[in-house]
C-alpha atoms as a PDB file:
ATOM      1  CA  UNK A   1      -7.543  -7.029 -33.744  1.00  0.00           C
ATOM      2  CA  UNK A   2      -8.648  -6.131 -30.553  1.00  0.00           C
ATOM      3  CA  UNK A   3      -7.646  -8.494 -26.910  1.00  0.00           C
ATOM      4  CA  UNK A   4     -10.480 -10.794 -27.127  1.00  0.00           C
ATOM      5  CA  UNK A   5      -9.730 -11.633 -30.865  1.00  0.00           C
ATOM      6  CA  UNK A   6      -6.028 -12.280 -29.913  1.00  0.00           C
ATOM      7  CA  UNK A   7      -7.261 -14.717 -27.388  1.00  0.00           C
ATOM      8  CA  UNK A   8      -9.259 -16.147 -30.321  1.00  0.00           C
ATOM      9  CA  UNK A   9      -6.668 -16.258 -32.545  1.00  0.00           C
ATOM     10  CA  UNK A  10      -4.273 -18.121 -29.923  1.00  0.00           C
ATOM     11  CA  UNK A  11      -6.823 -20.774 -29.224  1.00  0.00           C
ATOM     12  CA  UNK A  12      -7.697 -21.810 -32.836  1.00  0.00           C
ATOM     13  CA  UNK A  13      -4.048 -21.683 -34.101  1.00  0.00           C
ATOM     14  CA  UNK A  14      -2.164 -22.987 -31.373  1.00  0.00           C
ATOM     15  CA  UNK A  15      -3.271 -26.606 -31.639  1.00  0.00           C
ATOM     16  CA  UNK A  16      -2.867 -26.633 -35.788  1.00  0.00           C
ATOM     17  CA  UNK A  17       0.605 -24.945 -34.770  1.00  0.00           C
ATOM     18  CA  UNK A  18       1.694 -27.618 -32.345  1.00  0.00           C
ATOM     19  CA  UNK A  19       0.432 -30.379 -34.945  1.00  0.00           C
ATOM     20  CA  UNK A  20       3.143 -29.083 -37.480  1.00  0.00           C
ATOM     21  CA  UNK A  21       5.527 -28.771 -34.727  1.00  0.00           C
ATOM     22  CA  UNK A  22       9.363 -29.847 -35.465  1.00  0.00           C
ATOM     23  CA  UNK A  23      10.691 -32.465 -33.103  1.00  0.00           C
ATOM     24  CA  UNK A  24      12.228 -30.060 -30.852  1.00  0.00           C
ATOM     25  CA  UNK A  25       9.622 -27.528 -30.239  1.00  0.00           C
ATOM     26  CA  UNK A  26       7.872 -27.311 -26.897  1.00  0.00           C
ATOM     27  CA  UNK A  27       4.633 -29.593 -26.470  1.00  0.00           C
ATOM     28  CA  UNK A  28       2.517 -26.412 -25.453  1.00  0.00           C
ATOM     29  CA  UNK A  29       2.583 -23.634 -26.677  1.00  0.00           C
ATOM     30  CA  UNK A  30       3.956 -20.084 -25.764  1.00  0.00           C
ATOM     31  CA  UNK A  31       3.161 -16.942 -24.607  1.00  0.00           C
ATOM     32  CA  UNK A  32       6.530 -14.837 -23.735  1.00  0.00           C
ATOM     33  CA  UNK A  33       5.450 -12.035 -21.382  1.00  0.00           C
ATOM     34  CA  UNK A  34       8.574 -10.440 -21.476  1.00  0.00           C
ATOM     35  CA  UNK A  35       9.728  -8.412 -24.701  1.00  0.00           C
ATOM     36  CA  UNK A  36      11.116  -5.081 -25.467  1.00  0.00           C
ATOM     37  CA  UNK A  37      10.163  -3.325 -28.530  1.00  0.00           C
ATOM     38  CA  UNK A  38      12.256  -0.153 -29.990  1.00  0.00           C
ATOM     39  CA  UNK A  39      14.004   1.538 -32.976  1.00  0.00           C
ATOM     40  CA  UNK A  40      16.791   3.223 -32.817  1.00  0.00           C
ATOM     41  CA  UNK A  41      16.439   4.593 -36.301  1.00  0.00           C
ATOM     42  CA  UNK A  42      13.291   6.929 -35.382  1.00  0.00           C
ATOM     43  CA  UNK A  43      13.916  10.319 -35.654  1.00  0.00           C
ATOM     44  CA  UNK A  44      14.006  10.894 -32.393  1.00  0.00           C
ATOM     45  CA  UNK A  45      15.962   8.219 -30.894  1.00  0.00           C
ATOM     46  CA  UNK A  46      15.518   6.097 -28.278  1.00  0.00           C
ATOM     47  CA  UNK A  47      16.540   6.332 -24.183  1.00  0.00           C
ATOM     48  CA  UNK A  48      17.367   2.784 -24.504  1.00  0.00           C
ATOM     49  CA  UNK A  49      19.551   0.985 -25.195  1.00  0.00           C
ATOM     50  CA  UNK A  50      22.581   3.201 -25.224  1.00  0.00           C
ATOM     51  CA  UNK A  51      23.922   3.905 -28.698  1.00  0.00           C
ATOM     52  CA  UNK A  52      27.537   1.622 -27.502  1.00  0.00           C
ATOM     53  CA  UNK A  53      25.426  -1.100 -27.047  1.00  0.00           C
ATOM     54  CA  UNK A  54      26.467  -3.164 -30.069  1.00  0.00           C
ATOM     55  CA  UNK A  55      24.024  -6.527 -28.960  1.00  0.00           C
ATOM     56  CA  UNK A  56      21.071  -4.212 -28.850  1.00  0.00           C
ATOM     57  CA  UNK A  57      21.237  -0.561 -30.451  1.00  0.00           C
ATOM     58  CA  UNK A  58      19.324  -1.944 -33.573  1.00  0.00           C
ATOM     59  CA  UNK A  59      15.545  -2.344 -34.295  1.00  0.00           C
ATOM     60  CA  UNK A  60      13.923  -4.551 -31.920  1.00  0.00           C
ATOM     61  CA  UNK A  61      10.008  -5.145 -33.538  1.00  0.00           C
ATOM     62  CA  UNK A  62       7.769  -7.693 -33.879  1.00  0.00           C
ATOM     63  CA  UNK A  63       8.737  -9.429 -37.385  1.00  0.00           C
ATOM     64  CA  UNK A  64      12.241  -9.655 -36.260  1.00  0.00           C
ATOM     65  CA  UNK A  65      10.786 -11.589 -32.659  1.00  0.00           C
ATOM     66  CA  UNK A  66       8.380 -13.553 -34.452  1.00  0.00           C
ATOM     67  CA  UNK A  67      11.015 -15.399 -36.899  1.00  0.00           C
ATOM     68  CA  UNK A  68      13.412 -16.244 -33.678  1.00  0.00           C
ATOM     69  CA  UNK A  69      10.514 -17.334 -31.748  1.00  0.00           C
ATOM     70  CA  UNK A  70       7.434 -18.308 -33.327  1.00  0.00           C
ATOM     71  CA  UNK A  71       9.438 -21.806 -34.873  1.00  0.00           C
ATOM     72  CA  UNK A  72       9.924 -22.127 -31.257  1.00  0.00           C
ATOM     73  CA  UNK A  73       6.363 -22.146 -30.067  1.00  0.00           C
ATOM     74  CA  UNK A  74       5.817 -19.128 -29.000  1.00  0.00           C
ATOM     75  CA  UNK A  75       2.460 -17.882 -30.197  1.00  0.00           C
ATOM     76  CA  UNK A  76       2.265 -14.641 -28.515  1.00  0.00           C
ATOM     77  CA  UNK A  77       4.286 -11.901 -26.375  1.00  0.00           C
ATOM     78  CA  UNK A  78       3.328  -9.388 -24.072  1.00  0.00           C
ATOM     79  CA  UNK A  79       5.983  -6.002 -24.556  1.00  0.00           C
ATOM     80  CA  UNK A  80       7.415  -4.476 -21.521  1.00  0.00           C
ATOM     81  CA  UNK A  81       8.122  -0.533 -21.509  1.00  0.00           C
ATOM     82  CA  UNK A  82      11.987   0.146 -22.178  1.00  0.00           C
ATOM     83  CA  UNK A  83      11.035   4.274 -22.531  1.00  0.00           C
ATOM     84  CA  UNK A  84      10.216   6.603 -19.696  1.00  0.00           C
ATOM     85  CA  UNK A  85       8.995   9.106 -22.433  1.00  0.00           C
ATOM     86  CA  UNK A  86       4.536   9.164 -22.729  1.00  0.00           C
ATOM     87  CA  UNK A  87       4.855   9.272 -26.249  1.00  0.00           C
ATOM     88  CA  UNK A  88       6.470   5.470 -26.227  1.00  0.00           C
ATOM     89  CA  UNK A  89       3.194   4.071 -24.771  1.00  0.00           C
ATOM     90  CA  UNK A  90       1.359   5.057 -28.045  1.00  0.00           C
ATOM     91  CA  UNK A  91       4.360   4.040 -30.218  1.00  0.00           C
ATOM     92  CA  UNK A  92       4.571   0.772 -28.683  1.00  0.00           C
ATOM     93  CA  UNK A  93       0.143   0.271 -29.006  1.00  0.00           C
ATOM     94  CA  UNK A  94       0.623   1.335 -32.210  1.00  0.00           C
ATOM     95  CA  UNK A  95       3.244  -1.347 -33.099  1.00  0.00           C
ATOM     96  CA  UNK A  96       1.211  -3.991 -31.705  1.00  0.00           C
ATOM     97  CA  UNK A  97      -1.344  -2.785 -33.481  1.00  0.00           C
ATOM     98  CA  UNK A  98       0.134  -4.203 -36.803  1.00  0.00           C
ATOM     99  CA  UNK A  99       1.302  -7.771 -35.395  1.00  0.00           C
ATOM    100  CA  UNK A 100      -1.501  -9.927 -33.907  1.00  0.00           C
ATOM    101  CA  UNK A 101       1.445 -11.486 -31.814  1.00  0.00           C
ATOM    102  CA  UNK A 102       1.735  -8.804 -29.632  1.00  0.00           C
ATOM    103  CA  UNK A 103      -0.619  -9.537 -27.322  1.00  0.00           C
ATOM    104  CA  UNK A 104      -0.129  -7.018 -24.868  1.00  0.00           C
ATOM    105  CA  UNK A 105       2.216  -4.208 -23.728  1.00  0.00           C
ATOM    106  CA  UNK A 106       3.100  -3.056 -19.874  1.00  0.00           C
ATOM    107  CA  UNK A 107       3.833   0.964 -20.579  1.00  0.00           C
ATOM    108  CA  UNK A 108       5.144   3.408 -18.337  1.00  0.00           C
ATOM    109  CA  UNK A 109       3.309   6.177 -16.337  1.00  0.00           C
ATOM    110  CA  UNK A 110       4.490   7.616 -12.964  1.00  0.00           C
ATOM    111  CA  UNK A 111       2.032   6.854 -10.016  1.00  0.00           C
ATOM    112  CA  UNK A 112       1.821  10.608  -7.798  1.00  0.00           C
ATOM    113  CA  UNK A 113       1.829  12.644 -10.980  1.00  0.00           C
ATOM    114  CA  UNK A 114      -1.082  15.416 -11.486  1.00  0.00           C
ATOM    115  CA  UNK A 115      -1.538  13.879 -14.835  1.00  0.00           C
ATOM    116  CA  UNK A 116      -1.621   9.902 -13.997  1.00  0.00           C
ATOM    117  CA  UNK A 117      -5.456   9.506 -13.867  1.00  0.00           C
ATOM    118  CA  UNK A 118      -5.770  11.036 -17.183  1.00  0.00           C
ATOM    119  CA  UNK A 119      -2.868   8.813 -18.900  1.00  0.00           C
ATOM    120  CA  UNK A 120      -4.069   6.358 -17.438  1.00  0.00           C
ATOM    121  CA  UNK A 121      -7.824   6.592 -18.731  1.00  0.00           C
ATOM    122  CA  UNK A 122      -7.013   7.279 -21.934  1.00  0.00           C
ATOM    123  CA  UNK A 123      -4.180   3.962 -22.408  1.00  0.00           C
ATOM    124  CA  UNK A 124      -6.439   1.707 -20.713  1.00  0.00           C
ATOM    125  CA  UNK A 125      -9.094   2.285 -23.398  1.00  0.00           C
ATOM    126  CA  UNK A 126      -6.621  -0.091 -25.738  1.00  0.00           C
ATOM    127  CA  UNK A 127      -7.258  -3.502 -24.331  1.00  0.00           C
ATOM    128  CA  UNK A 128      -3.743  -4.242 -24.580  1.00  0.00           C
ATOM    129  CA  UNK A 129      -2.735  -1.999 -22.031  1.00  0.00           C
ATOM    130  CA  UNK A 130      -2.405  -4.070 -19.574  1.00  0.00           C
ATOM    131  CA  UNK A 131      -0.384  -2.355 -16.606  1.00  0.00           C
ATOM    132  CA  UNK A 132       2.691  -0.465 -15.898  1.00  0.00           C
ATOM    133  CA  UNK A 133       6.104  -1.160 -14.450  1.00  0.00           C
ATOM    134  CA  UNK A 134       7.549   0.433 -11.638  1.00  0.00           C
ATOM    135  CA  UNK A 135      10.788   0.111  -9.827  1.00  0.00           C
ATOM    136  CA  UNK A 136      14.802  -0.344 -10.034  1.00  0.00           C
ATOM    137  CA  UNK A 137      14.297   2.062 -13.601  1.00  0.00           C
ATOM    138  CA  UNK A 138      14.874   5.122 -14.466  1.00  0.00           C
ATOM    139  CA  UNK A 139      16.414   6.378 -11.067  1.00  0.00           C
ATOM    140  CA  UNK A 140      12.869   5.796  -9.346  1.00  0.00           C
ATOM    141  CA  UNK A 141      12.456   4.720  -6.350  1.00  0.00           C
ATOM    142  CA  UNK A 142       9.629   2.906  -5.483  1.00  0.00           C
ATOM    143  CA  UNK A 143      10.637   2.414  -1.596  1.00  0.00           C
ATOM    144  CA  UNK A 144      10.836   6.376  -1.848  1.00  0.00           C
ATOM    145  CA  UNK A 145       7.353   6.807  -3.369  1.00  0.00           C
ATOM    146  CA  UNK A 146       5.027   4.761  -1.352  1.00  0.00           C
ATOM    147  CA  UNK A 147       5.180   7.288   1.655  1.00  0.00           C
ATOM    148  CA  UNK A 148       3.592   9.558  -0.926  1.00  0.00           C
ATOM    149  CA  UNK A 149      -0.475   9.365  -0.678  1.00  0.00           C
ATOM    150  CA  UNK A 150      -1.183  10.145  -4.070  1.00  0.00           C
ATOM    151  CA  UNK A 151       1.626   8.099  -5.179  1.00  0.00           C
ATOM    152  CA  UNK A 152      -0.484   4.936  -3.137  1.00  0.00           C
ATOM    153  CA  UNK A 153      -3.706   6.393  -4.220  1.00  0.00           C
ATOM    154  CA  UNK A 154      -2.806   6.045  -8.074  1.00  0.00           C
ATOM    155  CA  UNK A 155      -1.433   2.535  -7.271  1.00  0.00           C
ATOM    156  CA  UNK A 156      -4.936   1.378  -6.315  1.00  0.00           C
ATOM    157  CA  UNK A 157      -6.296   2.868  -9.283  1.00  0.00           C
ATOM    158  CA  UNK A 158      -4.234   0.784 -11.505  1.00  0.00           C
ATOM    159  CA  UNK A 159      -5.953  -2.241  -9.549  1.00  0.00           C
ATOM    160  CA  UNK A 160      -9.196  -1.165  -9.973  1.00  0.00           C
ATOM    161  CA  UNK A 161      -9.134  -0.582 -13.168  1.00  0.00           C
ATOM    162  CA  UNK A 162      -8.141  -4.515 -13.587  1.00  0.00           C
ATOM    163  CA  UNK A 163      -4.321  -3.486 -14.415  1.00  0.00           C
ATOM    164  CA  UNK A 164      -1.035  -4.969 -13.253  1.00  0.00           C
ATOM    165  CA  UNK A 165       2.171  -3.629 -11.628  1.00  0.00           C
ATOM    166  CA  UNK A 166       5.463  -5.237 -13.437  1.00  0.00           C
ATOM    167  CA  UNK A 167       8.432  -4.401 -10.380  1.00  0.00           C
ATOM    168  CA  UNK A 168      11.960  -3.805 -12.392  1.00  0.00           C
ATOM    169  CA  UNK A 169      15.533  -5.281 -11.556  1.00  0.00           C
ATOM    170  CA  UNK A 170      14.900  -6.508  -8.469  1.00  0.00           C
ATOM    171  CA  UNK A 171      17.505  -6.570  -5.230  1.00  0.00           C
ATOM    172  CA  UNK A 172      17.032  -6.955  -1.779  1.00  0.00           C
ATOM    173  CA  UNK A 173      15.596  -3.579  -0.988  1.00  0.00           C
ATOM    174  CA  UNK A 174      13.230  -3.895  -4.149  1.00  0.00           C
ATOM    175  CA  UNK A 175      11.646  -7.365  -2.826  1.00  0.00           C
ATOM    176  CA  UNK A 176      11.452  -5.661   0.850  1.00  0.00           C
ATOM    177  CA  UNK A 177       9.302  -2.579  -0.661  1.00  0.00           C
ATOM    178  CA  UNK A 178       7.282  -5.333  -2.630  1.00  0.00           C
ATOM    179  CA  UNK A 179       6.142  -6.618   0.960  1.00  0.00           C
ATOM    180  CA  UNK A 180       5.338  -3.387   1.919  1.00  0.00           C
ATOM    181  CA  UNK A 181       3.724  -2.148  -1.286  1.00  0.00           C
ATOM    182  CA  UNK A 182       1.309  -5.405  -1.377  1.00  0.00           C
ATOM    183  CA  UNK A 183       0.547  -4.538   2.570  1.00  0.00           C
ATOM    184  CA  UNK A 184      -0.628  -1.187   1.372  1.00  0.00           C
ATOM    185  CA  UNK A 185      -2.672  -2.397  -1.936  1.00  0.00           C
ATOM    186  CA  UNK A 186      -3.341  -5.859  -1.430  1.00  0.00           C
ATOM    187  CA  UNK A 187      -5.870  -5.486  -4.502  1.00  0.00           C
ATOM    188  CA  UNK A 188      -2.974  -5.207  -6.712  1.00  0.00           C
ATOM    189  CA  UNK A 189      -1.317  -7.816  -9.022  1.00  0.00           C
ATOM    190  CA  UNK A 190       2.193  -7.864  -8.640  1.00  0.00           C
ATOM    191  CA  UNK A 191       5.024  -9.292 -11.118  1.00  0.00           C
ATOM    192  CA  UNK A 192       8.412  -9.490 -10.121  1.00  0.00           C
ATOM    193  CA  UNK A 193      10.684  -9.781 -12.501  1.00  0.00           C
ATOM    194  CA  UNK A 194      13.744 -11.085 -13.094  1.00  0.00           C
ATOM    195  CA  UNK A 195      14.220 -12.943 -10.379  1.00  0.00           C
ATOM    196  CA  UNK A 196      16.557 -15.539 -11.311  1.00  0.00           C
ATOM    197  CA  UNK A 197      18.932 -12.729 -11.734  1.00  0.00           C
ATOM    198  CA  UNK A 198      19.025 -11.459  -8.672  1.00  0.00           C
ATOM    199  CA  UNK A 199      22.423 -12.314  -6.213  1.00  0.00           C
ATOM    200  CA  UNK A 200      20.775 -13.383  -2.630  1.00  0.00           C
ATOM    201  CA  UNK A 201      22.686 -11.455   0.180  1.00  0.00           C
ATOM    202  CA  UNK A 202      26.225 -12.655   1.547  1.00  0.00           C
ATOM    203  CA  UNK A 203      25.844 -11.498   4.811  1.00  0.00           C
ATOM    204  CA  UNK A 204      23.837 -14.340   6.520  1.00  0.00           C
ATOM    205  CA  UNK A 205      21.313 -11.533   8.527  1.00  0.00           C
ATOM    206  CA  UNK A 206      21.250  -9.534   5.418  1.00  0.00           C
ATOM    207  CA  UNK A 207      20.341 -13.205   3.609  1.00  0.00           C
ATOM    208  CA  UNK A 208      17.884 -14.264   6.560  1.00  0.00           C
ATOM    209  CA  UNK A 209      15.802 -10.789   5.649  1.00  0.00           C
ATOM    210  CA  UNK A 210      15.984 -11.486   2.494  1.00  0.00           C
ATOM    211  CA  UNK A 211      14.627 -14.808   2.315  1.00  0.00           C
ATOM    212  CA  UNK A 212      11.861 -13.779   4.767  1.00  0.00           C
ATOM    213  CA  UNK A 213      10.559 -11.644   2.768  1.00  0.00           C
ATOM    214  CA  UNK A 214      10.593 -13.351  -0.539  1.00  0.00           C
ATOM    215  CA  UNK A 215       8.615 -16.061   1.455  1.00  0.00           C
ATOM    216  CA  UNK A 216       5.634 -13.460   2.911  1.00  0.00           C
ATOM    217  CA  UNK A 217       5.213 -12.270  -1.016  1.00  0.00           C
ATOM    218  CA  UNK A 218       5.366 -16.118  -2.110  1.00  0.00           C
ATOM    219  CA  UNK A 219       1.717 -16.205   0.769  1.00  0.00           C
ATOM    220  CA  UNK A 220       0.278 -13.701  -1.031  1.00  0.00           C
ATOM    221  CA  UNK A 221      -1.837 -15.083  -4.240  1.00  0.00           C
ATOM    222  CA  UNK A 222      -1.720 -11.474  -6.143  1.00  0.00           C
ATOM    223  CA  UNK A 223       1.908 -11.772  -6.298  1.00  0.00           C
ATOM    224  CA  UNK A 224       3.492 -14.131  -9.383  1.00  0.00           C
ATOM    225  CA  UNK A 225       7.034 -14.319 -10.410  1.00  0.00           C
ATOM    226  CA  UNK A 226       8.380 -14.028 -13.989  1.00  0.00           C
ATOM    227  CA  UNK A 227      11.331 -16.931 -14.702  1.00  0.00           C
ATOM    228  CA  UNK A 228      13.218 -14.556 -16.619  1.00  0.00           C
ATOM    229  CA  UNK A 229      17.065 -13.876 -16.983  1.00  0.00           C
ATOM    230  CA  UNK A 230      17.826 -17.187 -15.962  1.00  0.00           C
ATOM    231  CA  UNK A 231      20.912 -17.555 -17.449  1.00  0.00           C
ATOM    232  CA  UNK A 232      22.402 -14.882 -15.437  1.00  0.00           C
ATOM    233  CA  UNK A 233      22.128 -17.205 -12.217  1.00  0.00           C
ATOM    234  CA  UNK A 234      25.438 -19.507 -10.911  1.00  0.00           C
ATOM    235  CA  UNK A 235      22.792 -22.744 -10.603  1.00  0.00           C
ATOM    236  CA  UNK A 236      19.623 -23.025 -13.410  1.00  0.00           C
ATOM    237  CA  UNK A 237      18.482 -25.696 -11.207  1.00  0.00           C
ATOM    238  CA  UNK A 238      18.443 -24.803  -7.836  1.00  0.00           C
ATOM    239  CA  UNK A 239      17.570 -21.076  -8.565  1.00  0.00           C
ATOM    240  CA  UNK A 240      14.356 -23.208 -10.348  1.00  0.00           C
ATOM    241  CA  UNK A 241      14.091 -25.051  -7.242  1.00  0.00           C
ATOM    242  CA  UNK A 242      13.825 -22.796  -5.064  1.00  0.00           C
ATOM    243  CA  UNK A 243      11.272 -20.367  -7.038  1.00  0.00           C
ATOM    244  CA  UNK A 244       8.913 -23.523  -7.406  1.00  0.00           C
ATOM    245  CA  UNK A 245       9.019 -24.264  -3.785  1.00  0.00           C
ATOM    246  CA  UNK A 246       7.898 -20.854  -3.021  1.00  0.00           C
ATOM    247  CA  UNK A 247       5.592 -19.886  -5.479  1.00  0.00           C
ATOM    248  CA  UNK A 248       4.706 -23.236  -7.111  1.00  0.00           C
ATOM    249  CA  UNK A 249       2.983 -24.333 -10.312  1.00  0.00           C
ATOM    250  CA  UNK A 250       0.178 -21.282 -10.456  1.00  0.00           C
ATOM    251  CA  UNK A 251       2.515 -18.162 -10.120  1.00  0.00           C
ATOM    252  CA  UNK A 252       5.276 -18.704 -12.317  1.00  0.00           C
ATOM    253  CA  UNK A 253       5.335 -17.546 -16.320  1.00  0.00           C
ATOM    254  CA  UNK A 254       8.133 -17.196 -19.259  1.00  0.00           C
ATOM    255  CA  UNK A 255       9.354 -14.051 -20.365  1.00  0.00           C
ATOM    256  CA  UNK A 256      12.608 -14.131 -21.968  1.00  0.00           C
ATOM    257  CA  UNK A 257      13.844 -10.418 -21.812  1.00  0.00           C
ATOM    258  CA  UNK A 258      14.131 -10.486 -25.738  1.00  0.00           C
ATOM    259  CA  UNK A 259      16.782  -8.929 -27.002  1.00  0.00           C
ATOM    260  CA  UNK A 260      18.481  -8.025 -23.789  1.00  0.00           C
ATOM    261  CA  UNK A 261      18.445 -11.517 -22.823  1.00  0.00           C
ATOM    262  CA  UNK A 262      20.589 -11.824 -26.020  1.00  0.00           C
ATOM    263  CA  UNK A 263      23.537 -10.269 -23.981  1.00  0.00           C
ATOM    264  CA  UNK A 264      23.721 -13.899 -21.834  1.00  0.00           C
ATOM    265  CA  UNK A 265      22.483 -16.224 -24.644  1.00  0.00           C
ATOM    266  CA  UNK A 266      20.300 -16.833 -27.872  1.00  0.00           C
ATOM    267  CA  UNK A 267      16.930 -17.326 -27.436  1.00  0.00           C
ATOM    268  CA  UNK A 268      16.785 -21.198 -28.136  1.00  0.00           C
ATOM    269  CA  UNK A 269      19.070 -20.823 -25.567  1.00  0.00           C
ATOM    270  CA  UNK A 270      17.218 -19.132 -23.285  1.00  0.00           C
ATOM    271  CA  UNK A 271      14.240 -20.971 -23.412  1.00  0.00           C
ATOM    272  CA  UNK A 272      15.776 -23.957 -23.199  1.00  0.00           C
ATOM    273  CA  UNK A 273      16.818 -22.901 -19.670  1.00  0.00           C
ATOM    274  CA  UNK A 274      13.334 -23.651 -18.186  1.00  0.00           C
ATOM    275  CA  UNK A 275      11.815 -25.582 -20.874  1.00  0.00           C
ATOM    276  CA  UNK A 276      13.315 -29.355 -19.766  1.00  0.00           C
ATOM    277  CA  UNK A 277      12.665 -28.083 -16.236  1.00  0.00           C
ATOM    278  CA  UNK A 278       9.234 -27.061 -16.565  1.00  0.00           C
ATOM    279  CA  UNK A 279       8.213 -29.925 -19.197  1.00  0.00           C
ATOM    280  CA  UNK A 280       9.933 -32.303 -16.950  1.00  0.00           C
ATOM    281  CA  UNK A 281       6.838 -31.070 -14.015  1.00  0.00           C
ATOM    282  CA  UNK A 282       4.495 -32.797 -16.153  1.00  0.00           C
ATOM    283  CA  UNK A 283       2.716 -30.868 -19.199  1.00  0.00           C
ATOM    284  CA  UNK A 284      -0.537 -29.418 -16.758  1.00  0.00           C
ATOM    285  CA  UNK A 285       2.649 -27.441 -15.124  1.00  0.00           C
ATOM    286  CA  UNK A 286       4.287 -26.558 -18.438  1.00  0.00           C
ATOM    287  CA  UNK A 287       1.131 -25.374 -19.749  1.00  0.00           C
ATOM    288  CA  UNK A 288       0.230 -23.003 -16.458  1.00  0.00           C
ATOM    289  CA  UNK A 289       4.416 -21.681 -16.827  1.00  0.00           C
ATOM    290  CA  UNK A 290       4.350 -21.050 -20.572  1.00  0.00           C
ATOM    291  CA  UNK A 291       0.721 -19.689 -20.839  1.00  0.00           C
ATOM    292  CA  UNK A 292      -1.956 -20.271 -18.009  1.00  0.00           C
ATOM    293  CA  UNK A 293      -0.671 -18.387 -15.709  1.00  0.00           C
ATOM    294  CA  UNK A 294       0.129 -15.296 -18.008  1.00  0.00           C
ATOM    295  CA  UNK A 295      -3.791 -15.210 -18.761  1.00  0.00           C
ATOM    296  CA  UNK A 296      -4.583 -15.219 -15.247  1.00  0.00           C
ATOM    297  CA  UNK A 297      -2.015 -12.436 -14.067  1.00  0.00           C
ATOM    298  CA  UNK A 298      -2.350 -10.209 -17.113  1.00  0.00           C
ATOM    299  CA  UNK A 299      -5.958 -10.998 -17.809  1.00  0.00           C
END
């Protein structure tokens, strides 16, 4: 089923889905655009997670997703690399392949590389390739990077080709290198993710800077903001507050970080961290957060 018939599928099943719908499920449906996929029982192994991991080191695939989430609402999910190996990006199409409710996967190739265009090529011909992910990961550095040409170069390519940039683990210095990164290719659509979880700056200059920046990427329309990790902030509310302010009802979506997120809380759990919030906006705001504004970023 290619990207199209996804789409399909999500429009003619979501309203028969939310008819049947228990009391407590969401009033709109789903899509979560942040998932990891991986088993640690391949051959091979995985990089992550780590084998002491005991929340995570087990199979994370999409019939074990779908029967946490899908009584939820959640009608689709869009996987996020957790591999630095090549290979992963076909394992993880391949996946999806099988289970209509991955509806599509942000892989991992290095911008700069001799071999990027031709990766690149080749992945985008899936349809659910939708972008790569780039930043606090895999001891990159992204600030590093974009004084490389080719590295900037092979950026823009990813935007012309319709793709997406997902950032990774974002601090200070990663939303700092977002405003420069978007200054360099302005074409390109930008996720940041995560940010609930990041800790704002003690120092009040260091906080100032901060703040400054996060508000020049909130004025730029390519940039959106996934509401993920929340429960790893001191204040659900004003951390929501303050992201809505900035970035408002057309640049915000759900990912929950499934399974890592499982390390803070279940995943009822988690998504009831923004659902009351983001219900509570009115349901043309709930339905831009939980699936709107995922089709318009991802595409």
């Amino acid at each position: 089923m290619d990207a199209i018939n996804r789409r399909d599928f999500l429009d003619l099943t979501s309203a028969a889905l939310l008819a049947a719908a228990a009391p407590d499920m969401p009033t709109v449906p789903i899509i979560d655009t942040h998932i990891h996929l991986f088993d640690p029982t391949r051959p091979e192994g995985v990089p992550w997670p780590p084998k002491d991991d005991k929340v995570l080191y087990k199979p994370a695939l999409p019939p074990r997703f779908s029967s946490i989430a899908e009584p939820l609402g959640v009608v689709g999910a869009i996987e996020v690399e957790a591999s630095p190996w090549l290979k992963d990006n076909q394992w993880v199409l391949d996946v999806a392949a099988r289970y209509p409710v991955v509806v599509g996967t942000i892989g991992d190739l290095e911008p700069g590389k001799p071999d990027f265009a031709t990766h690149l090529e080749h992945f985008h011909k899936n349809p659910l390739f939708r972008g790569i992910r780039y930043g606090n990961i895999w001891n990159r550095s992204l600030s590093d990077r974009l004084a490389e040409p080719a590295f900037v170069h092979d950026l823009k390519s990813v935007a012309k080709a319709g793709l997406v940039m997902d950032s990774a683990n974002p601090d200070p210095a990663l939303i700092a290198t977002l405003v420069r990164l978007t200054d360099k290719v302005p074409e390109l659509r930008v996720m940041i993710d995560h940010l609930p979880s990041l800790q704002p700056p003690a120092d009040p200059a260091e906080r100032k800077k901060y703040e400054a920046d996060l508000k020049r990427l909130s004025e730029r329309s390519q940039v959106y903001v996934k509401v993920s990790e929340v429960l790893r902030s001191t204040d659900h509310k004003a951390t929501l507050d303050h992201l809505w302010d900035l970035f408002g009802e057309d640049r915000l979506v759900y990912g929950s970080d499934w399974p890592n997120g499982d390390h803070w809380g279940t995943y009822p759990q988690v998504l009831d961290s923004v659902r009351g919030y983001f219900e509570g906006k009115g349901k043309q705001a709930a339905e831009k957060y939980f699936w709107k504004n995922s089709l318009e970023f991802y595409r």
